[in-house]
N, C-alpha and C. Protein backbone atom coordinates (compact mmCIF):
# COMPACT_ATOMS: atom_id res chain seq x y z
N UNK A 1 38.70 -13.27 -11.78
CA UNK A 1 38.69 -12.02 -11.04
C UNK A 1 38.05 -10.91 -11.86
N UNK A 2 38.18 -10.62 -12.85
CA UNK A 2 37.91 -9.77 -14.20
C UNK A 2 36.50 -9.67 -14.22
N UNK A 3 35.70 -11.02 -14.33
CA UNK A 3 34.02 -11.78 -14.20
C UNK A 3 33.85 -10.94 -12.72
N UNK A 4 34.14 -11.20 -11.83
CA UNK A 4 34.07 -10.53 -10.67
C UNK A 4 33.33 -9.37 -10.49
N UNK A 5 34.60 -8.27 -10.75
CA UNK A 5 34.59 -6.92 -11.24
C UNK A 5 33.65 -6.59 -11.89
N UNK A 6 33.53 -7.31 -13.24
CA UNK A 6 32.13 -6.75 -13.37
C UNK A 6 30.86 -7.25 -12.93
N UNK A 7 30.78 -8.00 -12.37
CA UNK A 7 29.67 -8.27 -12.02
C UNK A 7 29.19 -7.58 -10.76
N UNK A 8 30.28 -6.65 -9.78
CA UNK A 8 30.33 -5.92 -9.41
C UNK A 8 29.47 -4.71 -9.91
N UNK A 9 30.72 -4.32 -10.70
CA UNK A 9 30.16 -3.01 -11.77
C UNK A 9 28.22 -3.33 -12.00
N UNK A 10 27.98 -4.35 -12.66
CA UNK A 10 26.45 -4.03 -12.94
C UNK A 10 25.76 -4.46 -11.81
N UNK A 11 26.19 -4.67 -10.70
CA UNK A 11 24.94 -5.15 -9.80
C UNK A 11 25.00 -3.56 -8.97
N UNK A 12 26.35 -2.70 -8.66
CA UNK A 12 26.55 -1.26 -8.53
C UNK A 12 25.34 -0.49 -9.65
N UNK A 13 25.52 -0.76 -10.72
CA UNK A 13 24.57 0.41 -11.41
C UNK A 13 23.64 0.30 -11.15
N UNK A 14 23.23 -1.31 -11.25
CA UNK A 14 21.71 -1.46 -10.87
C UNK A 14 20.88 -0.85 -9.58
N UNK A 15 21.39 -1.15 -8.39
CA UNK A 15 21.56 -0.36 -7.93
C UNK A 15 21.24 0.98 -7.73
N UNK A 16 22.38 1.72 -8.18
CA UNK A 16 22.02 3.28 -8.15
C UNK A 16 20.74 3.38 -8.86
N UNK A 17 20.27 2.73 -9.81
CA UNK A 17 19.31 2.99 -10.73
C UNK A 17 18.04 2.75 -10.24
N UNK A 18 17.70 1.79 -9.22
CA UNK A 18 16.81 1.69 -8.46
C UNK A 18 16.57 2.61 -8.05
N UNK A 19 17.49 2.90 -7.17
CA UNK A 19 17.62 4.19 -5.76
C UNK A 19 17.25 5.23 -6.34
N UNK A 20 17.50 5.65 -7.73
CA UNK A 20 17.18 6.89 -8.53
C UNK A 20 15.92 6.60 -8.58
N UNK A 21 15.20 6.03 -9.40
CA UNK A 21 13.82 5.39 -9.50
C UNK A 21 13.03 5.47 -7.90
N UNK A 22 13.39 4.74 -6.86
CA UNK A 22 12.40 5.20 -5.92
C UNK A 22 12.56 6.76 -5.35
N UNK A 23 13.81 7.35 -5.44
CA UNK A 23 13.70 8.64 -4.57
C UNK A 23 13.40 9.81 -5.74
N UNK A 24 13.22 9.64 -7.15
CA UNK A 24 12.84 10.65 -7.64
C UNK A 24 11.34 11.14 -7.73
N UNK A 25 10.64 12.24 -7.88
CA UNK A 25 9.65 12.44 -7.50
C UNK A 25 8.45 11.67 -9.12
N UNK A 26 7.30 11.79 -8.22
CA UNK A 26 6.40 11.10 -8.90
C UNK A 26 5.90 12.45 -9.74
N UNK A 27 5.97 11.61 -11.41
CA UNK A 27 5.12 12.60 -12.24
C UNK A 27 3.76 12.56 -11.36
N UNK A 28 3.44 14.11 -11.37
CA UNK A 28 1.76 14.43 -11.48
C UNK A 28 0.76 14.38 -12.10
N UNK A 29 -0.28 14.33 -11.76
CA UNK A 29 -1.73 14.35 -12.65
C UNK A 29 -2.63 15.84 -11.89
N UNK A 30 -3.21 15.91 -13.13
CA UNK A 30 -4.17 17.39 -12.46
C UNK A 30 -5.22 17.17 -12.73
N UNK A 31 -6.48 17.71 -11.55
CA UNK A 31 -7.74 17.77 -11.36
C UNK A 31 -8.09 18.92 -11.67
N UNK A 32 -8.77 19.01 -12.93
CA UNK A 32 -9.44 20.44 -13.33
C UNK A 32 -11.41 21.11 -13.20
N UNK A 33 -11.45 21.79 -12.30
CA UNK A 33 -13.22 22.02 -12.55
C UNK A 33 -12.80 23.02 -13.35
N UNK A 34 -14.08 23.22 -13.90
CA UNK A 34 -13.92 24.20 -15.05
C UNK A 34 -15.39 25.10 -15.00
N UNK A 35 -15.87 24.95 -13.62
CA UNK A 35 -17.29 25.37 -13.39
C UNK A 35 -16.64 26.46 -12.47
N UNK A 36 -17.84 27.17 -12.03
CA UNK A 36 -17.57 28.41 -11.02
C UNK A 36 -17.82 27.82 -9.90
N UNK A 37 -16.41 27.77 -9.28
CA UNK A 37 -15.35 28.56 -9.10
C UNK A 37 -14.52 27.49 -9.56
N UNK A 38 -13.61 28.18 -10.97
CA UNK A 38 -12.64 26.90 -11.50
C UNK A 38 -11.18 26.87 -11.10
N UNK A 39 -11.11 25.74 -10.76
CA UNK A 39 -9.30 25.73 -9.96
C UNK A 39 -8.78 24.53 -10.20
N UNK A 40 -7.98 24.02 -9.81
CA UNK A 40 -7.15 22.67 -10.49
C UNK A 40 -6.67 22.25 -8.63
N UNK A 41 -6.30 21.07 -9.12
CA UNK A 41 -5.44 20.16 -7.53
C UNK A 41 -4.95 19.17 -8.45
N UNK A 42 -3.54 19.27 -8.12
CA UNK A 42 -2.59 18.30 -8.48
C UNK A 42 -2.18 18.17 -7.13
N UNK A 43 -1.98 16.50 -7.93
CA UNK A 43 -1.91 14.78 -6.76
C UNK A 43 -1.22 14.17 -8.09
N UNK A 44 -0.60 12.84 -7.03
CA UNK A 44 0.20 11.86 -7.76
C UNK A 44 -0.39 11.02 -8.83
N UNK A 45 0.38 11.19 -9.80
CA UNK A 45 -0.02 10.15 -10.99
C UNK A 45 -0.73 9.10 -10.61
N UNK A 46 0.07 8.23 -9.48
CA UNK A 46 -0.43 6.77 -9.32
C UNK A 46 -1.85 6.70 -8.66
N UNK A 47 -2.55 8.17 -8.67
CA UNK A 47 -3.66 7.87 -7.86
C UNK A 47 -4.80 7.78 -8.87
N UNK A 48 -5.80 7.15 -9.20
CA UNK A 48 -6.71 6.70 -10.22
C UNK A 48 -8.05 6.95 -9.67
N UNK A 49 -8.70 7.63 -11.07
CA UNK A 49 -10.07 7.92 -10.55
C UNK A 49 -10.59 6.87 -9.83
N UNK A 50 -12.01 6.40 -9.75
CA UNK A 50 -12.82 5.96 -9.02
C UNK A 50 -14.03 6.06 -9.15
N UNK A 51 -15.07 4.66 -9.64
CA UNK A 51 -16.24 4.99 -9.63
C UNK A 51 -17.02 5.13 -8.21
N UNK A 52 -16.16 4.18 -7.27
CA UNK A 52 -16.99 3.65 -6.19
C UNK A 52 -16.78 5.35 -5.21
N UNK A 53 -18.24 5.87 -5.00
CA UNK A 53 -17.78 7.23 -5.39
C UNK A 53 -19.66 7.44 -4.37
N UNK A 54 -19.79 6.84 -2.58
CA UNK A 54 -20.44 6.99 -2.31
C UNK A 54 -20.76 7.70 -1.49
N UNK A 55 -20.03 9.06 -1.46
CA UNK A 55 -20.31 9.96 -0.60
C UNK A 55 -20.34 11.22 -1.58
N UNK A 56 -20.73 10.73 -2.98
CA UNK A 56 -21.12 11.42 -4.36
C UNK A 56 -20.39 12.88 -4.30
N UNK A 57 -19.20 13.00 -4.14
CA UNK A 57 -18.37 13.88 -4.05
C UNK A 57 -17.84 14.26 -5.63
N UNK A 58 -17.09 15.39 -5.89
CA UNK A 58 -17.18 15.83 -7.46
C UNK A 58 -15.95 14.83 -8.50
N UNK A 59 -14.95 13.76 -7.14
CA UNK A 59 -14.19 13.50 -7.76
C UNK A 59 -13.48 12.91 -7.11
N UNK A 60 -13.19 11.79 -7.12
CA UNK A 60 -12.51 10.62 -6.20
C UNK A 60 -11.46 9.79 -6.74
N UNK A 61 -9.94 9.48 -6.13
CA UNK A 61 -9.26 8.93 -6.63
C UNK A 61 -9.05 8.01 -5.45
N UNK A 62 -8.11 6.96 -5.99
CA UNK A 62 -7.41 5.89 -4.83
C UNK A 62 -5.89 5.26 -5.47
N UNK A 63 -5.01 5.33 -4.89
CA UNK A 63 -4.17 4.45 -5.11
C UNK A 63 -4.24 2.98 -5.23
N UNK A 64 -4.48 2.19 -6.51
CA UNK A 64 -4.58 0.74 -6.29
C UNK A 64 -5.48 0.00 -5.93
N UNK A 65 -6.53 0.93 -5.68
CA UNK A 65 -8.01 0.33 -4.92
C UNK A 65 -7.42 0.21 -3.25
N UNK A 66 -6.47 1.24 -2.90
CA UNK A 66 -6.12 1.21 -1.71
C UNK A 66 -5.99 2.40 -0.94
N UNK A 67 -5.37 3.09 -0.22
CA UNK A 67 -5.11 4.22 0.45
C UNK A 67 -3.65 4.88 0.08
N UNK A 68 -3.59 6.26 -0.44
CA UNK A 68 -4.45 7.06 0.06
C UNK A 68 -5.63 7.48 -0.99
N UNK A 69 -6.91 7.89 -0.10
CA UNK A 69 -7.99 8.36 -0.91
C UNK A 69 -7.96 9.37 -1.28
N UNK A 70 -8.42 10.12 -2.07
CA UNK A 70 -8.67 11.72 -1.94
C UNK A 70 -10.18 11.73 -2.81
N UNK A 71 -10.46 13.07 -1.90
CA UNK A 71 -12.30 13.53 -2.53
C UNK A 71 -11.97 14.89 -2.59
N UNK A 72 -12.25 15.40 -3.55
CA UNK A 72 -12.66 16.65 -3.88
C UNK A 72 -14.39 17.02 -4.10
N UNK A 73 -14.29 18.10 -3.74
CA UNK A 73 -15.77 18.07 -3.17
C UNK A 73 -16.21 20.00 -3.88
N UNK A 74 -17.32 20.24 -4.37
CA UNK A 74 -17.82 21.69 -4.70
C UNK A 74 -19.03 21.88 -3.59
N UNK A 75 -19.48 22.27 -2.56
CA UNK A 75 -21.26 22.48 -2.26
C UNK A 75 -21.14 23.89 -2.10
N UNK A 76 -22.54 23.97 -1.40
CA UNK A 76 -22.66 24.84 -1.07
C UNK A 76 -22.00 25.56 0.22
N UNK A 77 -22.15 26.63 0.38
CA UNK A 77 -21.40 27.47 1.57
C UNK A 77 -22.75 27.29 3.15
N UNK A 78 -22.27 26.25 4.10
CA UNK A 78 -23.08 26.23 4.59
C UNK A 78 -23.33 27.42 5.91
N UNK A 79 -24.70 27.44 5.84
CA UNK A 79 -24.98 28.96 6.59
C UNK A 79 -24.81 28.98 7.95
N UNK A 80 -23.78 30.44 8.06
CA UNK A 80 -23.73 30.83 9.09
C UNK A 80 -22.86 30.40 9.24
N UNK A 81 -21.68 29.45 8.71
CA UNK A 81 -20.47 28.82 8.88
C UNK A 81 -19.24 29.78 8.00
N UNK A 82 -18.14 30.20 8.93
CA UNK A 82 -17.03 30.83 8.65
C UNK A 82 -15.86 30.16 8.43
N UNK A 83 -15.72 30.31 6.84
CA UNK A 83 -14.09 29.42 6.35
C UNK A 83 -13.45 28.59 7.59
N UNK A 84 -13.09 29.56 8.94
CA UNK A 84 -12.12 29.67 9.82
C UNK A 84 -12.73 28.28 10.16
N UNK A 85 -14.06 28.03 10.23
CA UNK A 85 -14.83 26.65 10.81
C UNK A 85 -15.45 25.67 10.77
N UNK A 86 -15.35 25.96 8.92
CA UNK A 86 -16.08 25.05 8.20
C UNK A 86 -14.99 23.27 8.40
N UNK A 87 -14.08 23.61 8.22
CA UNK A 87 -12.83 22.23 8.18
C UNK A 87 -13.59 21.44 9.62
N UNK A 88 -12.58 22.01 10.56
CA UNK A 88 -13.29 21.50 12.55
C UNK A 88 -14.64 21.30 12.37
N UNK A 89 -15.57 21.74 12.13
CA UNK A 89 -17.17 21.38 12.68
C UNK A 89 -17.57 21.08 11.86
N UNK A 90 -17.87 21.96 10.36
CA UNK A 90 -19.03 20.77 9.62
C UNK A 90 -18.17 19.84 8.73
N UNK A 91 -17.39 19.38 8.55
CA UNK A 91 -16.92 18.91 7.45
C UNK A 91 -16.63 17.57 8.85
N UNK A 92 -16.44 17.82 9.95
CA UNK A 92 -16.02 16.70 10.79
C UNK A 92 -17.51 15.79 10.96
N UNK A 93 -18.84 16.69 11.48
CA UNK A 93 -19.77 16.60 11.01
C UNK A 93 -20.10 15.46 10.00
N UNK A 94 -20.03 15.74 8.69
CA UNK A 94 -19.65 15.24 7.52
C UNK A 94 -19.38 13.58 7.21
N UNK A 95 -18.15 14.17 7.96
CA UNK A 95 -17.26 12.58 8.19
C UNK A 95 -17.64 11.40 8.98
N UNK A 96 -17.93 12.34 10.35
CA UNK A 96 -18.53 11.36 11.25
C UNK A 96 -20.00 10.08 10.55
N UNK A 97 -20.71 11.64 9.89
CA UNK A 97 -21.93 10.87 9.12
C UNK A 97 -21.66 9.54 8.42
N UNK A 98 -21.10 9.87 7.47
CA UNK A 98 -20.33 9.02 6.05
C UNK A 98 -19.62 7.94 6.75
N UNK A 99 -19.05 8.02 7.83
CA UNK A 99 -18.47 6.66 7.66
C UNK A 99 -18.98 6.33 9.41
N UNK A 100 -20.09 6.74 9.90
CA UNK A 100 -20.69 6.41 10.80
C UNK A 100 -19.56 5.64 12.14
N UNK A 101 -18.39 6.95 11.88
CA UNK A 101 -17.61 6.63 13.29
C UNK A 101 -17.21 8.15 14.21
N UNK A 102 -16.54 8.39 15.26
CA UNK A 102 -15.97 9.18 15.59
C UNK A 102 -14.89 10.12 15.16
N UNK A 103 -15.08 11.52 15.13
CA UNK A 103 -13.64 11.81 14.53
C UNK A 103 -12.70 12.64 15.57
N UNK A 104 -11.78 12.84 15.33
CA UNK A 104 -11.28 13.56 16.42
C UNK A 104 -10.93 14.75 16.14
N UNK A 105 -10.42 15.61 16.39
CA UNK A 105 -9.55 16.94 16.03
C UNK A 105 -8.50 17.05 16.28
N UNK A 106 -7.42 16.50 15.24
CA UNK A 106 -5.46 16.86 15.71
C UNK A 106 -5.07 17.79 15.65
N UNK A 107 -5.75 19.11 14.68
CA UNK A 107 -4.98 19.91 14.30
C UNK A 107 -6.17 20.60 13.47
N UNK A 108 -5.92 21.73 13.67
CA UNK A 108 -6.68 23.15 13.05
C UNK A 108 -5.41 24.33 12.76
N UNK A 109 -5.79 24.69 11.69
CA UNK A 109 -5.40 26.38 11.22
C UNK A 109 -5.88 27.10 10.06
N UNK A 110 -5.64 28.45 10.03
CA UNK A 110 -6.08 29.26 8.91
C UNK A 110 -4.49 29.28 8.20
N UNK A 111 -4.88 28.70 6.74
CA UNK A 111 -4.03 28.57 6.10
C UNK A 111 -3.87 29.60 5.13
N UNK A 112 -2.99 30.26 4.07
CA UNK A 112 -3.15 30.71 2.73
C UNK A 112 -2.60 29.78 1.67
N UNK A 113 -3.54 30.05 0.18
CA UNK A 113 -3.01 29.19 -0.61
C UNK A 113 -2.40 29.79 -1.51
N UNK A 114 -1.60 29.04 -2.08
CA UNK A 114 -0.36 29.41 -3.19
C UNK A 114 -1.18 30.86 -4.16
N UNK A 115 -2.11 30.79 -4.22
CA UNK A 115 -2.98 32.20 -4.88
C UNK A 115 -3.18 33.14 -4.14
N UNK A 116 -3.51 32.78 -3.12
CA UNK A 116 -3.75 33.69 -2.15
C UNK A 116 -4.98 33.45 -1.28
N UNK A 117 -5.75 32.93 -1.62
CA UNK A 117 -7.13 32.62 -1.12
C UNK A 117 -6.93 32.25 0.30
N UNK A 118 -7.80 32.64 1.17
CA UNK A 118 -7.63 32.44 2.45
C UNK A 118 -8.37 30.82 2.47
N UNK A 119 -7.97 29.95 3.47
CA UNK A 119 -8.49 28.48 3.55
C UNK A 119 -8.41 28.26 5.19
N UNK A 120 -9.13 26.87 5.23
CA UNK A 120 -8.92 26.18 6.93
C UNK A 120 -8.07 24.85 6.54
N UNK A 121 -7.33 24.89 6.99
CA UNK A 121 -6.60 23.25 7.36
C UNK A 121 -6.83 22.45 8.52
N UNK A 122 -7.57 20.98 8.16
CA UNK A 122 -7.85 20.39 9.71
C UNK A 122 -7.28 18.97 9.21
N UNK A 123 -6.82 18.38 10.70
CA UNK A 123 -6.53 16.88 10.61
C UNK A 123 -7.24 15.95 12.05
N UNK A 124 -7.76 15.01 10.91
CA UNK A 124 -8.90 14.31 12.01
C UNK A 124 -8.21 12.78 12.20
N UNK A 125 -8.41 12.28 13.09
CA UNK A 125 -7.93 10.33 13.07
C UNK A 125 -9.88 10.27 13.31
N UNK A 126 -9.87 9.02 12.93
CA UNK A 126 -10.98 8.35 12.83
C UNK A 126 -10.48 6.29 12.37
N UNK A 127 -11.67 5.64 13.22
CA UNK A 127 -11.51 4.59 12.76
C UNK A 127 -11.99 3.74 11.72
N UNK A 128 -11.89 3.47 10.58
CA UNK A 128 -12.50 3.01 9.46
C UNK A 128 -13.32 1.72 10.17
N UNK A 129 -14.64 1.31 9.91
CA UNK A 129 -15.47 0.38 10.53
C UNK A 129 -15.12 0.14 12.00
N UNK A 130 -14.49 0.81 12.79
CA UNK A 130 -14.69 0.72 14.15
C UNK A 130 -13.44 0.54 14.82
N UNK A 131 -12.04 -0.40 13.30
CA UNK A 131 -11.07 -0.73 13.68
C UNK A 131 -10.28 -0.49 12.96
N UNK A 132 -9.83 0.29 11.99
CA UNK A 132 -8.54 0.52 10.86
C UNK A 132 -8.11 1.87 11.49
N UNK A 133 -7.46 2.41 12.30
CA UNK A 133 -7.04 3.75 12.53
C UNK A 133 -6.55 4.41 10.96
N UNK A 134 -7.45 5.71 10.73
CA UNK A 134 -7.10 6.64 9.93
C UNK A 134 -6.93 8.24 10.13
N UNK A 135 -6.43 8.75 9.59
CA UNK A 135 -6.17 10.22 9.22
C UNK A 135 -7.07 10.58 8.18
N UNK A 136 -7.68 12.12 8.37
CA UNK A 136 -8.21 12.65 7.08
C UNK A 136 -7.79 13.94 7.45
N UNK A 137 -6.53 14.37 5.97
CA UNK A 137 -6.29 15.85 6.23
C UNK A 137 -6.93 16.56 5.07
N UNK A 138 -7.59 17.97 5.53
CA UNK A 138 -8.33 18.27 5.08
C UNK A 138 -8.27 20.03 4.55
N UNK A 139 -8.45 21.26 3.09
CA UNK A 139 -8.40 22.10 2.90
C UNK A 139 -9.65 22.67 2.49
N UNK A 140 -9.99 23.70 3.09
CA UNK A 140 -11.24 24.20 2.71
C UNK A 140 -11.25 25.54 2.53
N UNK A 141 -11.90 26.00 1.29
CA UNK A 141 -11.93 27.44 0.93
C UNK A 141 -13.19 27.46 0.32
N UNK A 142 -13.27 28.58 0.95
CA UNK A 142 -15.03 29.50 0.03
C UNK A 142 -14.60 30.28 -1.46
N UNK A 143 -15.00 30.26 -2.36
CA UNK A 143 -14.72 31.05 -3.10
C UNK A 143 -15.99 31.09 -4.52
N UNK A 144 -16.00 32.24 -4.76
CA UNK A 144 -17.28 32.71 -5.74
C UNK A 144 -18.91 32.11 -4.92
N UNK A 145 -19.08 31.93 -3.23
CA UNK A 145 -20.36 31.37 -3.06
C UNK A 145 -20.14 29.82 -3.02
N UNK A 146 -19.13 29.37 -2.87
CA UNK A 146 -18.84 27.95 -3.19
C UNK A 146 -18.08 27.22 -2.15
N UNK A 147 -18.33 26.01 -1.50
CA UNK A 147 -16.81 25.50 -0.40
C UNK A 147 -16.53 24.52 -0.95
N UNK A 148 -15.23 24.64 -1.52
CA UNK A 148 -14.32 23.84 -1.87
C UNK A 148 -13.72 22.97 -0.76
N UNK A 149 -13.34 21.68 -0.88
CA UNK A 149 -12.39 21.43 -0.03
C UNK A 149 -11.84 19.69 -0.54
N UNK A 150 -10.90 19.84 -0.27
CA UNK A 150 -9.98 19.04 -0.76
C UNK A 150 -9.69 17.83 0.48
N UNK A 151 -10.11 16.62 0.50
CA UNK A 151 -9.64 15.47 1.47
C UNK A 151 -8.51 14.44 1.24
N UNK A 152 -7.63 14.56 1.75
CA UNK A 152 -6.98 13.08 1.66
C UNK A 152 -7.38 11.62 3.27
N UNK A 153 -7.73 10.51 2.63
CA UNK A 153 -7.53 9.79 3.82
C UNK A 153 -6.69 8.57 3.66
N UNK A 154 -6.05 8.68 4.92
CA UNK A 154 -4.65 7.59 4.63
C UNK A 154 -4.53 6.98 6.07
N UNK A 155 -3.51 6.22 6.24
CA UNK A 155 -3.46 5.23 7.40
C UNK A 155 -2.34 6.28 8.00
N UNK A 156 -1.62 7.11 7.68
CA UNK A 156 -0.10 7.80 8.28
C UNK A 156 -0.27 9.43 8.03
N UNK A 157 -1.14 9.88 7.86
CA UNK A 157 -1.44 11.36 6.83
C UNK A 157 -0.63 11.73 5.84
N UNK A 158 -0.53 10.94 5.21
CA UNK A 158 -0.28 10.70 3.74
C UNK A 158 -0.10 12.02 2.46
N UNK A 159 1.01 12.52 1.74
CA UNK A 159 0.55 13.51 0.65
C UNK A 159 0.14 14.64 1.65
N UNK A 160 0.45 15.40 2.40
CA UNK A 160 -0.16 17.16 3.40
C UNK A 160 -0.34 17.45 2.10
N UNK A 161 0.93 17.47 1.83
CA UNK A 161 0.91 19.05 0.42
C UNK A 161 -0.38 18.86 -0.85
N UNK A 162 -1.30 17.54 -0.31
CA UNK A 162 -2.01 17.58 -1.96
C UNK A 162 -3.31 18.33 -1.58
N UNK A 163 -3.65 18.43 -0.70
CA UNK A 163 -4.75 19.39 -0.47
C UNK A 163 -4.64 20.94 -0.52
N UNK A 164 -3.44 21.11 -0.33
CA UNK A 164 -3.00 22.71 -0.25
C UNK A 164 -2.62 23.04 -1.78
N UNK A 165 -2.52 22.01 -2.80
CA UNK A 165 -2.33 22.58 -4.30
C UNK A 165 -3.50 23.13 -4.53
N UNK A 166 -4.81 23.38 -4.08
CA UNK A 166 -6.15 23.81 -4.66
C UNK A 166 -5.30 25.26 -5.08
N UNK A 167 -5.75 25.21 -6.66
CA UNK A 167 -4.93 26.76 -7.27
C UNK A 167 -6.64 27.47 -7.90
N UNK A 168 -7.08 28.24 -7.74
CA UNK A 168 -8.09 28.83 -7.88
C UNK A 168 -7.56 30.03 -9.41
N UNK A 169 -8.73 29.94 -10.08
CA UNK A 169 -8.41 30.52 -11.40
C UNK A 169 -9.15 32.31 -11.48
């Protein structure tokens, strides 16, 4: 009975110790430009650069060689296009190109970021080669002459909050 009990006892700790382990939060990693306009985006540790990197964006990670993706991106400010519309039209634009499918529009707004910088938030579904249903949520800000914008793409919209860390310096 004694053998029991504990074997109780450690299969209980074990246990809790798991449960601690999956529900505590994931250390971070930070993305630093250090060019004009310099700002940082922190995302999860477990997400790993990436060479395969063909939509030559400033900076690409993946979980595992899997989803979720994220691209961080610097260009130019394209003309005649207003923050409020850059996310919805050209950046959907963009997408459609690059992965030569349809995108949709779930969701639009004018966001602010933790600095203050005014941004657009958009969320698109699109199908990866014709048949993988995906999400790409998306943050975009102009700043110093510059559009920033921050992508995640995932199968569930995956990480909101990692696009909205863009902290501008």
């Amino acid at each position: 009975m004694k053998l029991r009990k504990e074997y109780v006892a450690v299969m209980f700790l074990a246990v809790v110790l798991m449960l601690v382990f999956a529900f505590s939060p994931a250390t971070a990693a930070e993305f630093t430009y250090d060019k004009g306009p310099a700002f940082t985006v922190t995302y999860p540790d477990v997400w790993k650069e990436t060479d395969d990197n063909a939509n030559k964006v400033t900076f690409k990670t993946k979980m595992a060689d899997s989803l979720p993706i994220m691209e961080i991106n610097v260009m130019e400010i394209p003309a005649g296009v207003v923050v409020a519309d850059v996310s919805g039209k050209h950046y959907k634009a963009l997408l459609e190109k690059s992965q030569d499918a349809d995108a949709e529009l779930k969701e639009e707004k004018q966001i602010t970021l933790a600095d203050g910088t005014a941004a657009s938030m958009a969320l698109f579904g699109w199908a990866y080669q014709g048949w993988m249903p995906l999400m790409t949520r998306l943050v975009s800000a102009y700043k110093d002459g510059k559009w920033v914008y921050v992508a995640i793409h995932s199968a569930d919209d995956a990480s909101p909050e990692v696009p909205q860390s863009i902290k501008f310096k």
